[in-house]
C-alpha atoms as a PDB file:
ATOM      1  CA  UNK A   1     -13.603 -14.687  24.676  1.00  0.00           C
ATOM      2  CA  UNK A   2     -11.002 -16.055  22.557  1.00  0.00           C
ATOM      3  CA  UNK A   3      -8.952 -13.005  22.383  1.00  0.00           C
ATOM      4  CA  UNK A   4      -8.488 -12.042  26.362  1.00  0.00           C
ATOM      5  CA  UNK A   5      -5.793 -11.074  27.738  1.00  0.00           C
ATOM      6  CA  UNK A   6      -5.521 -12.851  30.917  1.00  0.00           C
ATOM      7  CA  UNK A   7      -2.734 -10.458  32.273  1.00  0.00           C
ATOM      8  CA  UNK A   8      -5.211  -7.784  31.658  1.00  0.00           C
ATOM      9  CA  UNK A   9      -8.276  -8.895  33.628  1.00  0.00           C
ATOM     10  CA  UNK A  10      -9.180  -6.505  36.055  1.00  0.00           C
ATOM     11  CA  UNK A  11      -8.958  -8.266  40.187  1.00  0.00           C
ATOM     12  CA  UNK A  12     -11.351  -6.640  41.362  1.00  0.00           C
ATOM     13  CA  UNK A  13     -10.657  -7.642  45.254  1.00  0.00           C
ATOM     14  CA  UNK A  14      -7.346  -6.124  45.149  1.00  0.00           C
ATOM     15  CA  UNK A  15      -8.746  -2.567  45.061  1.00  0.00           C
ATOM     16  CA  UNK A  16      -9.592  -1.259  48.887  1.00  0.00           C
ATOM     17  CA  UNK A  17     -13.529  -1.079  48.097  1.00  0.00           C
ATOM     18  CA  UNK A  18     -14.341  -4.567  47.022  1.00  0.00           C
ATOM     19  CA  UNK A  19     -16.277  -4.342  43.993  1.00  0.00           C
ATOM     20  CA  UNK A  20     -15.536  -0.576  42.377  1.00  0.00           C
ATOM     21  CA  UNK A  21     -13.640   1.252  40.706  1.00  0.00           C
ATOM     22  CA  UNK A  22     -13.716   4.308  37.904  1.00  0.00           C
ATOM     23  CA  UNK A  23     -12.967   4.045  34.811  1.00  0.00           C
ATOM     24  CA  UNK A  24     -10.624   6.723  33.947  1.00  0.00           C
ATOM     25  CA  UNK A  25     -11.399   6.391  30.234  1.00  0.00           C
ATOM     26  CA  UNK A  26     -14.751   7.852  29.803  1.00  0.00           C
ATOM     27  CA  UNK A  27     -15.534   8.623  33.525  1.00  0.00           C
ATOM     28  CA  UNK A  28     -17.942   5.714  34.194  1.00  0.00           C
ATOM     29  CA  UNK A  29     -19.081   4.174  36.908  1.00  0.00           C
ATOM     30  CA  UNK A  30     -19.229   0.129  37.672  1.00  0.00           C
ATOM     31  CA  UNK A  31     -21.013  -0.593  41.137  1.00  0.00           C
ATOM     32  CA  UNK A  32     -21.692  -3.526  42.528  1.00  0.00           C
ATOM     33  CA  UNK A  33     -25.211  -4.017  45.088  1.00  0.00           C
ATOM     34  CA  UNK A  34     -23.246  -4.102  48.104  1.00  0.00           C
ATOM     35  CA  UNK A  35     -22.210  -0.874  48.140  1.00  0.00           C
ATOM     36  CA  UNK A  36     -24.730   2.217  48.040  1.00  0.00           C
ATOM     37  CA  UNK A  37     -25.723   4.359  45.547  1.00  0.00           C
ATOM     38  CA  UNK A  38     -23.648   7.134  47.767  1.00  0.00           C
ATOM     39  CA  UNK A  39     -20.700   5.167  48.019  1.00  0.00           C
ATOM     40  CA  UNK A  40     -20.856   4.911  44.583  1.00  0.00           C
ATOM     41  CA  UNK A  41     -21.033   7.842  43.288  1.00  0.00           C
ATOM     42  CA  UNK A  42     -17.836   9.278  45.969  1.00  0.00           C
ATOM     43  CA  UNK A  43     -14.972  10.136  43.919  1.00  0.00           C
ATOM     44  CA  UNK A  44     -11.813   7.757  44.492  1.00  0.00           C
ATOM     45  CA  UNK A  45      -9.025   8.633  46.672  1.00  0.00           C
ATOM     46  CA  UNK A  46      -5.703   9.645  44.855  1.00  0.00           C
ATOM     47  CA  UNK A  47      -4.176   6.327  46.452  1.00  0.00           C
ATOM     48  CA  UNK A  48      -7.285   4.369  45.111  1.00  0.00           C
ATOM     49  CA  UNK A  49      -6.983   6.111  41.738  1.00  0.00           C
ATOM     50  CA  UNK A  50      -3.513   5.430  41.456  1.00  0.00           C
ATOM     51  CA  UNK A  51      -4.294   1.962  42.258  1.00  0.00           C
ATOM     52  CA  UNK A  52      -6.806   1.857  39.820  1.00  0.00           C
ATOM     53  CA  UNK A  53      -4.964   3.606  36.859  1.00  0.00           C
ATOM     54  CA  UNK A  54      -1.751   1.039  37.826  1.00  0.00           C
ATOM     55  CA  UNK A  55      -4.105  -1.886  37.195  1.00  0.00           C
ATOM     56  CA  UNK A  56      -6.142  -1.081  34.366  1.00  0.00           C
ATOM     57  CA  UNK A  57      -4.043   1.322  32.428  1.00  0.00           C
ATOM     58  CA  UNK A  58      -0.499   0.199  32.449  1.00  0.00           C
ATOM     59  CA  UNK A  59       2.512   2.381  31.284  1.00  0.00           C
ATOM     60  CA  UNK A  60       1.729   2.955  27.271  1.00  0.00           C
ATOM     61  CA  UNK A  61       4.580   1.874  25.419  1.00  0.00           C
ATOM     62  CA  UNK A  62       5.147   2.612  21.747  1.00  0.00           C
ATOM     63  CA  UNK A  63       2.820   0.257  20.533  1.00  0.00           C
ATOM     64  CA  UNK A  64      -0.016   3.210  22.050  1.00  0.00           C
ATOM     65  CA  UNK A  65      -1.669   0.450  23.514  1.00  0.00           C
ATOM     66  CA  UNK A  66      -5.571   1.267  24.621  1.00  0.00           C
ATOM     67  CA  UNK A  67      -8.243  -0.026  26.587  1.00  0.00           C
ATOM     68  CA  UNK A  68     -11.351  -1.547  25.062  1.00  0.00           C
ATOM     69  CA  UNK A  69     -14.274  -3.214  27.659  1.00  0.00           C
ATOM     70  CA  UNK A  70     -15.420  -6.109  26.224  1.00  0.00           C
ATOM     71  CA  UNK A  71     -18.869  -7.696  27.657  1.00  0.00           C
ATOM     72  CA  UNK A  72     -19.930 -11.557  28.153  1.00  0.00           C
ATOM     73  CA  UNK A  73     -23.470  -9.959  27.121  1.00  0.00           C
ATOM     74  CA  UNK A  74     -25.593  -7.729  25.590  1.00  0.00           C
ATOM     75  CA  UNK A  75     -26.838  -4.909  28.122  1.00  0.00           C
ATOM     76  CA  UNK A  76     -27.201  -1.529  27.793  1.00  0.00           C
ATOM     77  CA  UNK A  77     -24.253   1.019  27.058  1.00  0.00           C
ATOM     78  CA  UNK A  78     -22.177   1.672  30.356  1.00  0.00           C
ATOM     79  CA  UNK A  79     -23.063   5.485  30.658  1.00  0.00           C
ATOM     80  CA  UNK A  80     -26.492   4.072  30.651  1.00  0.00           C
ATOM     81  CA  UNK A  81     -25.799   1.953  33.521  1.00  0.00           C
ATOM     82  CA  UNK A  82     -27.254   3.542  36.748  1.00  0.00           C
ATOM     83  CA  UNK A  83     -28.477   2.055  39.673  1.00  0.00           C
ATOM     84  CA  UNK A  84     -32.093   2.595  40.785  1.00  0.00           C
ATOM     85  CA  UNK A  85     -33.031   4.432  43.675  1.00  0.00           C
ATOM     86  CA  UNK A  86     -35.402   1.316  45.160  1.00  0.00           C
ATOM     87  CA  UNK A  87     -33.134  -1.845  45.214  1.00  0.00           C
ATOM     88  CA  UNK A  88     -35.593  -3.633  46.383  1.00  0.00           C
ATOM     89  CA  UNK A  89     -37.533  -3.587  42.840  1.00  0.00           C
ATOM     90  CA  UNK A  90     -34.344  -4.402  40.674  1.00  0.00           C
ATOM     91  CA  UNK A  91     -34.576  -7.704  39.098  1.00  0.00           C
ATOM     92  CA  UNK A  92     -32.296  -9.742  38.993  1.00  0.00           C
ATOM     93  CA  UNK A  93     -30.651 -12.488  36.898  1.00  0.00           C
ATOM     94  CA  UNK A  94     -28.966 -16.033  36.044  1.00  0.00           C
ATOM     95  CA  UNK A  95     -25.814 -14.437  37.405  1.00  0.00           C
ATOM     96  CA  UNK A  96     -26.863 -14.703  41.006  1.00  0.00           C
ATOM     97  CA  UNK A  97     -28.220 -11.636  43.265  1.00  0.00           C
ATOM     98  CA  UNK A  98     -26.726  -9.023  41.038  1.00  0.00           C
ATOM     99  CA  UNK A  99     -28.806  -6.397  39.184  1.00  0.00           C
ATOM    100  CA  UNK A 100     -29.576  -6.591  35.319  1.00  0.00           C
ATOM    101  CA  UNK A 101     -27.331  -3.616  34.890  1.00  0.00           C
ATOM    102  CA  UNK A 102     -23.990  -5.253  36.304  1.00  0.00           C
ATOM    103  CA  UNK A 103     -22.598  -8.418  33.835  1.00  0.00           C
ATOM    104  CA  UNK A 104     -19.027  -9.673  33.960  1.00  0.00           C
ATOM    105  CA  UNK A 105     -16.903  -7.739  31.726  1.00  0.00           C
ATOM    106  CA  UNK A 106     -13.299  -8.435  31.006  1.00  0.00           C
ATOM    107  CA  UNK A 107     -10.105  -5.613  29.964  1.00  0.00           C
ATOM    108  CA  UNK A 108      -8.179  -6.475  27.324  1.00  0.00           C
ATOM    109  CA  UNK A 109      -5.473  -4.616  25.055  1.00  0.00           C
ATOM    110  CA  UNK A 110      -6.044  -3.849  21.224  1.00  0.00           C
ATOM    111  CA  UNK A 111      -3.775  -1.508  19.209  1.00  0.00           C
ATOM    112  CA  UNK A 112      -4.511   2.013  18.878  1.00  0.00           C
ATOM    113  CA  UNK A 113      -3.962   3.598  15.685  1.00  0.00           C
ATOM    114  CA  UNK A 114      -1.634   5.476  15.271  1.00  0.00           C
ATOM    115  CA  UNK A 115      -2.247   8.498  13.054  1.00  0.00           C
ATOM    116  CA  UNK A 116       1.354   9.594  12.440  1.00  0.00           C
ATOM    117  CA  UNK A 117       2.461   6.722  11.311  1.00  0.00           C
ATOM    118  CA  UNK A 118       0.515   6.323   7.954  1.00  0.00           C
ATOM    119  CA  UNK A 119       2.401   9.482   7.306  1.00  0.00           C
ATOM    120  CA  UNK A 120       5.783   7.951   8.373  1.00  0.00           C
ATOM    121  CA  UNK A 121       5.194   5.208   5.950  1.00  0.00           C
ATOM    122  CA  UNK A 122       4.416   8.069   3.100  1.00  0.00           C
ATOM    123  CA  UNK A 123       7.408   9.741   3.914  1.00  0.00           C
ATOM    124  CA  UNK A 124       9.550   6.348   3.756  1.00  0.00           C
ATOM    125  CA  UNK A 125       7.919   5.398   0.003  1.00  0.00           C
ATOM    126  CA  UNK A 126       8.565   9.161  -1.037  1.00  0.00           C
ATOM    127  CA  UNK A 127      12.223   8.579  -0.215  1.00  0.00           C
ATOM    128  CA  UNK A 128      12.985   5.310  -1.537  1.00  0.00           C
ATOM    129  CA  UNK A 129      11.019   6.763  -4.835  1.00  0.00           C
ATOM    130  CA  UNK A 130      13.893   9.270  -4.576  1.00  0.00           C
ATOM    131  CA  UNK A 131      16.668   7.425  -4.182  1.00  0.00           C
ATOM    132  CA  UNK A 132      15.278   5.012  -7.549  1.00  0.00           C
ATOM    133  CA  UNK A 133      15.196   8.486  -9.770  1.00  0.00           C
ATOM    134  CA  UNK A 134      18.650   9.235  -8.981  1.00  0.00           C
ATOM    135  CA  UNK A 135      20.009   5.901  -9.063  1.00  0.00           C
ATOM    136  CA  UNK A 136      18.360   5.767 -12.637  1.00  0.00           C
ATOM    137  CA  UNK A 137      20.156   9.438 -13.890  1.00  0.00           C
ATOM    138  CA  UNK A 138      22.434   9.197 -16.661  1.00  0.00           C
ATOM    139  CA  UNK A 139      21.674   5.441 -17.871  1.00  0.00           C
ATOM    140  CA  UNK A 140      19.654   6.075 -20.462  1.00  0.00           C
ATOM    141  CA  UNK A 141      17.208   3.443 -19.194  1.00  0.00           C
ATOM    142  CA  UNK A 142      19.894   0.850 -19.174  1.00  0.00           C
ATOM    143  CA  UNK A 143      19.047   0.081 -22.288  1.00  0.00           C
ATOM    144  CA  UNK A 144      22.544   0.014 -23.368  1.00  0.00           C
ATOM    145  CA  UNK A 145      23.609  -1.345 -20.112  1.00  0.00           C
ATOM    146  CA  UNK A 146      25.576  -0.420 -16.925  1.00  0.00           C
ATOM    147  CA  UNK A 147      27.736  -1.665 -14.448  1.00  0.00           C
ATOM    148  CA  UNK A 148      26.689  -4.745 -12.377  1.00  0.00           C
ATOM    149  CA  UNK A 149      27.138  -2.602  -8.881  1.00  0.00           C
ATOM    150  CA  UNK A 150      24.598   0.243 -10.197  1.00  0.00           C
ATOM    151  CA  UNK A 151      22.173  -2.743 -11.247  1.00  0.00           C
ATOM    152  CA  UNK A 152      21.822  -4.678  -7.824  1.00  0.00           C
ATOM    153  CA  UNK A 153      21.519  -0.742  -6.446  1.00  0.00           C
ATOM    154  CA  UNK A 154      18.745  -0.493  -8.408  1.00  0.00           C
ATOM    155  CA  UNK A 155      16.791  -3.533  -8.239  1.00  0.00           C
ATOM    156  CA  UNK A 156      17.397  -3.671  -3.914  1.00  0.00           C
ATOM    157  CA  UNK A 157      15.277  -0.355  -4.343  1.00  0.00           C
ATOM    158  CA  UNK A 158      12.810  -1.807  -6.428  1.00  0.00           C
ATOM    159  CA  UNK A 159      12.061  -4.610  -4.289  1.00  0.00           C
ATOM    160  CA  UNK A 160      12.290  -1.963  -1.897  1.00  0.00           C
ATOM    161  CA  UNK A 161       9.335  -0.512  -3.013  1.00  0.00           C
ATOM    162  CA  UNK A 162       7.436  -3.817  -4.296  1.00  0.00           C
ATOM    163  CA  UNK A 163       7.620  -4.593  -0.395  1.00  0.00           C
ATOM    164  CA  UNK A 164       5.287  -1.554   0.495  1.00  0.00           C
ATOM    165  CA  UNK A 165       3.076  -1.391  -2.448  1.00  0.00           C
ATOM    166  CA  UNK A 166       0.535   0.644  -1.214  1.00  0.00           C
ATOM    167  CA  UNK A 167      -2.126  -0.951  -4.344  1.00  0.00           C
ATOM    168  CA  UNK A 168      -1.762  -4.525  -3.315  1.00  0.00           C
ATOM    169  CA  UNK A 169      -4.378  -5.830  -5.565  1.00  0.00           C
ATOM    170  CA  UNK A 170      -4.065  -3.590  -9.480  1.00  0.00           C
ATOM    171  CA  UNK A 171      -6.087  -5.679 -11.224  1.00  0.00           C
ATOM    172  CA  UNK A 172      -8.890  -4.365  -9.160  1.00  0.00           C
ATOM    173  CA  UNK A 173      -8.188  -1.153  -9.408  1.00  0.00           C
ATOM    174  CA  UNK A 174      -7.350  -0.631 -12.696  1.00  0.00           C
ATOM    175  CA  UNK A 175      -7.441   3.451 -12.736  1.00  0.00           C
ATOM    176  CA  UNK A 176      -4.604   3.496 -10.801  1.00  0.00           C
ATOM    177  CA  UNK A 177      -2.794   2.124 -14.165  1.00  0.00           C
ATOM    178  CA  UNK A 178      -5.020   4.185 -16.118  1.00  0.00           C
ATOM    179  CA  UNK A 179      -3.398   6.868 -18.335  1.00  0.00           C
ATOM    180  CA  UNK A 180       0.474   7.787 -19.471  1.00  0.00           C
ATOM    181  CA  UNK A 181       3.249   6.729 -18.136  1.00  0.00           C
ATOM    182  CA  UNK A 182       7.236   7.473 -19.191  1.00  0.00           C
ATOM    183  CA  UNK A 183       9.609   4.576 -18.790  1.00  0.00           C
ATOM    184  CA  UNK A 184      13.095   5.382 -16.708  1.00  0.00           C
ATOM    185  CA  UNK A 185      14.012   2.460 -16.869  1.00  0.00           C
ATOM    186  CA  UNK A 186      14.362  -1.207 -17.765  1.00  0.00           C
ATOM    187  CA  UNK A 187      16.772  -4.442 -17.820  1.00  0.00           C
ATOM    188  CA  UNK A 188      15.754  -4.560 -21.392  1.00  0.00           C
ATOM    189  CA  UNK A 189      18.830  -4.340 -23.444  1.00  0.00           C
ATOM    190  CA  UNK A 190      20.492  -3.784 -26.621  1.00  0.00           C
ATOM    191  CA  UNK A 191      24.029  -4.718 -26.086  1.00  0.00           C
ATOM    192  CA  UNK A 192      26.601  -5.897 -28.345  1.00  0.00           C
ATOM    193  CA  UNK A 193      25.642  -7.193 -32.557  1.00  0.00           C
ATOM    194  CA  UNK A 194      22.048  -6.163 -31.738  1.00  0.00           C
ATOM    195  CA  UNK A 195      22.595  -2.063 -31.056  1.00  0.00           C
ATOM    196  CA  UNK A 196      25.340  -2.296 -34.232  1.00  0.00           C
ATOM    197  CA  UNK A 197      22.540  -3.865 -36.685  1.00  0.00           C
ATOM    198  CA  UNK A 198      20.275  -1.684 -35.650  1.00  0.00           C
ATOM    199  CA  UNK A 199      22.427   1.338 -36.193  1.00  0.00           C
ATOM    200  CA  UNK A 200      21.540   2.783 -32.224  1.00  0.00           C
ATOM    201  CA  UNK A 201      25.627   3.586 -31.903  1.00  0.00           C
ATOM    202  CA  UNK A 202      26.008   6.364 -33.582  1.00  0.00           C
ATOM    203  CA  UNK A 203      23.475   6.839 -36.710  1.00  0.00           C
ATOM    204  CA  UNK A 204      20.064   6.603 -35.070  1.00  0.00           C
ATOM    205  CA  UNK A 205      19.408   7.380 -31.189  1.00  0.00           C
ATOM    206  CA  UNK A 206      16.804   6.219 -28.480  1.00  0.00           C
ATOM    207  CA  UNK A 207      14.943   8.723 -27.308  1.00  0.00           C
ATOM    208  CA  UNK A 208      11.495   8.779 -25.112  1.00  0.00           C
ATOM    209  CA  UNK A 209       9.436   5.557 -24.218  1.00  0.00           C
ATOM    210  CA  UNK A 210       5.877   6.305 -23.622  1.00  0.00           C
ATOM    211  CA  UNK A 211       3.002   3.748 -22.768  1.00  0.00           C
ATOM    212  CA  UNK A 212      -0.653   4.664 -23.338  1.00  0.00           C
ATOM    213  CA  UNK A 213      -3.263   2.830 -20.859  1.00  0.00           C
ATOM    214  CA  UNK A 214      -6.904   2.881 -22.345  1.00  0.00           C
ATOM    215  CA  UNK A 215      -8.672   0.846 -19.657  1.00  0.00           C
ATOM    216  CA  UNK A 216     -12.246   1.029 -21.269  1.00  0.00           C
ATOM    217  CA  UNK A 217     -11.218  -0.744 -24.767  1.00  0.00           C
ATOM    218  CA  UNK A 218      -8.697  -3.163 -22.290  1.00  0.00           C
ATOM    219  CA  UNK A 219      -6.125  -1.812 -24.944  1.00  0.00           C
ATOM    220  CA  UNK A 220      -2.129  -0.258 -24.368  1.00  0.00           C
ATOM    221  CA  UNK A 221       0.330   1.410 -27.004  1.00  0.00           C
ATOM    222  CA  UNK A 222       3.678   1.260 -26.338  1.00  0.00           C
ATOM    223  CA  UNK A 223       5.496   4.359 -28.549  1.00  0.00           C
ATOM    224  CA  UNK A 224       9.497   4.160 -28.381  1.00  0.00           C
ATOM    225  CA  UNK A 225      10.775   7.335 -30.453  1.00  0.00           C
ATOM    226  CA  UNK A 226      14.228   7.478 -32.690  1.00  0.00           C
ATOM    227  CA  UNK A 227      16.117  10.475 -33.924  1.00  0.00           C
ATOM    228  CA  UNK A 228      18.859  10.843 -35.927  1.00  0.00           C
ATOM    229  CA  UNK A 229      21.585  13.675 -35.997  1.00  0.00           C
ATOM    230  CA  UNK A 230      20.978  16.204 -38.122  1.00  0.00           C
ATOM    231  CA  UNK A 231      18.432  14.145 -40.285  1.00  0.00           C
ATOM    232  CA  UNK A 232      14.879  15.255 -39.299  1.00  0.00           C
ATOM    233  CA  UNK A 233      13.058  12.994 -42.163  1.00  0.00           C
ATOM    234  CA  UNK A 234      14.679  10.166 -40.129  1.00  0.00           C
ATOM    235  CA  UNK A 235      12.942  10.968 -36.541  1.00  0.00           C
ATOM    236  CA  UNK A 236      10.003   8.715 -35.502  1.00  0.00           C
ATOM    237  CA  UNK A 237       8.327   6.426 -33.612  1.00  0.00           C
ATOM    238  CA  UNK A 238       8.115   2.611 -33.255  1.00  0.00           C
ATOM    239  CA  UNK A 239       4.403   2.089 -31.920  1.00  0.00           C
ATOM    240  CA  UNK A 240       3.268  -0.934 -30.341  1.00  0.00           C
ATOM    241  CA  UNK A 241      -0.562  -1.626 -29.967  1.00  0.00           C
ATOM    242  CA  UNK A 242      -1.776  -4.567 -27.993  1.00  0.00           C
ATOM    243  CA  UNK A 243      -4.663  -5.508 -25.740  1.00  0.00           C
ATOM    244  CA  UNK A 244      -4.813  -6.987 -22.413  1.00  0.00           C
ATOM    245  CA  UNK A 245      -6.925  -9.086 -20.001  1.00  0.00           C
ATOM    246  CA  UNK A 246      -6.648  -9.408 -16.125  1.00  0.00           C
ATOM    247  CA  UNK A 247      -5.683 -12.866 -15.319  1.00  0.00           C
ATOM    248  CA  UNK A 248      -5.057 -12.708 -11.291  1.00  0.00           C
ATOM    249  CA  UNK A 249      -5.688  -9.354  -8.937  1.00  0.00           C
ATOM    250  CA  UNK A 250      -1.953  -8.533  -9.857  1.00  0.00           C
ATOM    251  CA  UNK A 251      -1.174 -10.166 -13.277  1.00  0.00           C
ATOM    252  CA  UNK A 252      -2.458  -9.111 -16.916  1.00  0.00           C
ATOM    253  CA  UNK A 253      -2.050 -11.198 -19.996  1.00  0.00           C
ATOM    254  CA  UNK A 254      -0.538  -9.116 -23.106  1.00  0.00           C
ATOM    255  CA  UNK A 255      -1.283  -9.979 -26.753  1.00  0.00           C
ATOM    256  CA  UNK A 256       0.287  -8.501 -29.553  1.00  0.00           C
ATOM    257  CA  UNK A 257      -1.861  -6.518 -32.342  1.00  0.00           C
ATOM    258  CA  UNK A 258      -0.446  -4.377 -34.285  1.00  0.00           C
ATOM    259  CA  UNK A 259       2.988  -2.057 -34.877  1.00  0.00           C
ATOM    260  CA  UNK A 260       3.836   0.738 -37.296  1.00  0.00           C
ATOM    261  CA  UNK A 261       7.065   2.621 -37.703  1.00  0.00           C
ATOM    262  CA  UNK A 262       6.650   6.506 -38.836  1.00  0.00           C
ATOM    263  CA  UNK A 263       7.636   8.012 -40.822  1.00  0.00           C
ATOM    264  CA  UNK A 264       8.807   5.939 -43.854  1.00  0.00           C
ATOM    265  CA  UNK A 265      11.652   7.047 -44.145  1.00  0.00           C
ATOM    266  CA  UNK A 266      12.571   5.234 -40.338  1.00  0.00           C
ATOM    267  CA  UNK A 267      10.957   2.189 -41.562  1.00  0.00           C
ATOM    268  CA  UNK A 268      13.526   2.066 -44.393  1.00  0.00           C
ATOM    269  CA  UNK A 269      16.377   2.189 -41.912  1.00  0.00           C
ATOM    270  CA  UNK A 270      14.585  -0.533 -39.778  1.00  0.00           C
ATOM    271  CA  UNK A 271      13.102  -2.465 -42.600  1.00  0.00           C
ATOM    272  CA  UNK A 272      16.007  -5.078 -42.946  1.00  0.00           C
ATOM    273  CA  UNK A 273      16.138  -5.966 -38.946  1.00  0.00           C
ATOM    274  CA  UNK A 274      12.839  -5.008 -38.114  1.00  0.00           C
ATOM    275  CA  UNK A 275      11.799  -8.354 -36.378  1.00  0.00           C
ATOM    276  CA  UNK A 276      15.058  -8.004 -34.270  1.00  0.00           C
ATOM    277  CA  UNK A 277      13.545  -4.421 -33.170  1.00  0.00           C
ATOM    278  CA  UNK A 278       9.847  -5.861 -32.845  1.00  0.00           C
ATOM    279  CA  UNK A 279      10.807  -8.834 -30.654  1.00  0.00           C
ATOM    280  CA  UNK A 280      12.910  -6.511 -28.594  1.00  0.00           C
ATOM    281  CA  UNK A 281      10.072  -3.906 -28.004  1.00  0.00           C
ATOM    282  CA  UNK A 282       7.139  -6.689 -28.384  1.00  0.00           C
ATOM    283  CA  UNK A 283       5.167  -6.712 -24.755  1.00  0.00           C
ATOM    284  CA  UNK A 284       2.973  -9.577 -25.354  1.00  0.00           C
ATOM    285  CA  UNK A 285       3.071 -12.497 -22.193  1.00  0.00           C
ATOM    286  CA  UNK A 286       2.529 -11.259 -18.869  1.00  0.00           C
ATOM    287  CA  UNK A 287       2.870  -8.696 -17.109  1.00  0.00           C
ATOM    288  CA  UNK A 288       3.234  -8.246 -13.068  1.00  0.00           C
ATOM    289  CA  UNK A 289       2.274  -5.223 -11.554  1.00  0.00           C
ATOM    290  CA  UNK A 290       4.221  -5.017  -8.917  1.00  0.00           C
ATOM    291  CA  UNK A 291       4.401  -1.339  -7.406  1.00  0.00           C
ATOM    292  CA  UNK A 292       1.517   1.427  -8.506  1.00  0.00           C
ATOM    293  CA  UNK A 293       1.002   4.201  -7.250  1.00  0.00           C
ATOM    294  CA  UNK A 294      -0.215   8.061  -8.469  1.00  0.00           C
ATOM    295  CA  UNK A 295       3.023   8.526  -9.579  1.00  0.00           C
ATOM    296  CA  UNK A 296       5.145   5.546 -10.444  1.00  0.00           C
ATOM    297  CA  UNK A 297       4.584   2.027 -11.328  1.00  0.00           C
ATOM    298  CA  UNK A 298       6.656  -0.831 -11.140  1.00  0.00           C
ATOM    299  CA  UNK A 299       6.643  -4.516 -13.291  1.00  0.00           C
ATOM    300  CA  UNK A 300       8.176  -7.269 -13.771  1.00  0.00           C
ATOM    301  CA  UNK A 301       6.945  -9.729 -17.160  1.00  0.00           C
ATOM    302  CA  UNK A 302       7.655 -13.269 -18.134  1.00  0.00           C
ATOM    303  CA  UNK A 303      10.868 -12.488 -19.894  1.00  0.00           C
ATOM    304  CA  UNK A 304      12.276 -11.772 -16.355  1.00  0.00           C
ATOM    305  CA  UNK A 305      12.224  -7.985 -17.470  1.00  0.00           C
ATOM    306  CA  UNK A 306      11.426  -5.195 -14.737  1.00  0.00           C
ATOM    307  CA  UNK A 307      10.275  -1.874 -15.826  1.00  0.00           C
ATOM    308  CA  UNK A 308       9.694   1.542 -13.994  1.00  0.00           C
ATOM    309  CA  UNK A 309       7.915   4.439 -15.199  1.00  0.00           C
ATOM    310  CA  UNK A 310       6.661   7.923 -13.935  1.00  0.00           C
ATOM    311  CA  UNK A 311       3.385   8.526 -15.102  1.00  0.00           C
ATOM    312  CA  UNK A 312       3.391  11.709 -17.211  1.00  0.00           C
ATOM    313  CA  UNK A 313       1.140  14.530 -18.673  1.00  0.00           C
ATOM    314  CA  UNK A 314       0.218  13.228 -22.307  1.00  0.00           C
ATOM    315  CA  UNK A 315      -0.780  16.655 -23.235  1.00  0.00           C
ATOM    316  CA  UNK A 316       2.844  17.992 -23.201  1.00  0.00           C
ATOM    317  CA  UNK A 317       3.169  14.777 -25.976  1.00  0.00           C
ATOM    318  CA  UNK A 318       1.941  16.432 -28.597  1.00  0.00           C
END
């Protein structure tokens, strides 16, 4: 068998009774014809079991190792295994003189799970997820930008999480994107000429960014909304409709279909730069899921661009 351990094999002529021994996992017995069915069945001596438990059951270590029996052959379960009261009818086989219920068998170590430590791993993503919402507080998205420090911050905990992505393969599980999700945050920016010609200083502000995942019409709408101080008339939304296609078990392809700016009165204000806003907010390329789970997503497109968002309760979007 490929996968013995040799250090593990049981030497059977090292124990005082050549031949036997107990199993302390499971409390079965492994006899051997030269000793009777009496000896057999006498319980071990606390040297002998110390012996035995020394040799077949080392110290555990953290790794909670265990012991698994693996046989040469097919036979019949071990608790099955008992010898027959006249020897002298047992058959025997190709091994020699002994019975059909004794084969070679060989101890080896495999890795126990471990229960606690899917919820150690839980507890480590729920943390890091954590630390990302308060790294994120009071940057508006970083839309408008921030310091360089609070961006590598940001992005080592991203990666952090991309590392332990708990839906490796997205595509093929597409619920799990299913639905609406809030962004807080992206590198996407509007810095500089840009946020002045679209009047996002002081005039007109950012508020929410919303994504809409319809996964039976392969479709997504993307709805940034704007107010403006004291002008109601002038607060809207910038919606982006497009449809996608899986193109790996991580990757979708994006295409572009449609926008609309409501109400008209925001369209006026956008109307003279509104292919600078579009080609800002446009999605179409790829996109790389990188991080999903029921809470928060993570992805990176072909623009270099990483986004985050929170999945949220549509019905409070009313």
């Amino acid at each position: 068998m490929k996968n013995v351990d040799l250090q593990n094999q049981v030497q059977l002529k090292d124990l005082p009774r050549e031949f036997y021994f107990k199993f302390r996992l499971g409390r079965e017995f492994l006899p051997n014809n030269s000793l009777s069915p009496r000896e057999i069945e006498q319980p071990l001596s606390p040297h002998e079991d110390s012996m035995v438990t020394n040799l077949v059951q080392p110290p555990m270590t953290d790794s909670h190792v265990s012991l698994l029996i693996c046989r040469t052959m097919n036979a019949m379960k071990l608790q099955n295994f008992v010898p027959a009261r006249n020897h002298s009818r047992i058959n025997t086989s190709r091994f020699g003189e002994r019975p059909l219920w004794f084969r070679p068998f060989t101890i080896i170590k495999v890795a126990e799970h471990n229960s606690g430590s899917g919820l150690i791993e839980l507890e480590t993503l729920a943390q890091k997820k954590r630390e990302l919402y308060q790294a994120v507080e009071g940057i508006n998205r970083g839309i408008f930008g921030m310091p360089s420090a609070k961006k590598s911050e940001i992005e080592s905990l991203v990666q952090q999480l991309e590392s332990q992505n708990p839906t490796p393969y997205p595509t093929q599980e597409l619920e799990t994107v299913a639905g609406s999700w809030r962004l807080v945050y992206s590198t996407i920016s509007i810095l500089g000429s840009k946020r002045t010609k679209l009047g996002l200083r002081d005039f007109i502000s950012l508020d929410e960014f919303f994504q809409t995942i319809d996964i039976s019409k392969s479709k997504a709408v993307n709805m940034i909304k704007f107010s403006a101080r004291g002008l109601s008339l002038l607060s809207g939304q910038l919606s982006i409709e497009a449809s996608f296609k899986i193109a790996s078990t991580t990757r979708v392809d994006i295409n572009f279909e449609n926008s609309t700016i409501t109400p008209d009165q925001l369209m006026n204000v956008f109307r003279k730069n509104y292919d600078l806003l579009l080609n800002i907010f446009n999605p179409e390329g790829w996109l790389e899921i990188t991080y999903v789970d029921d809470s928060m997503r993570i992805g990176r497109d072909d623009k270099s661009n990483i986004f985050v968002l929170e999945r949220f309760d549509d019905s409070n979007n009313s």
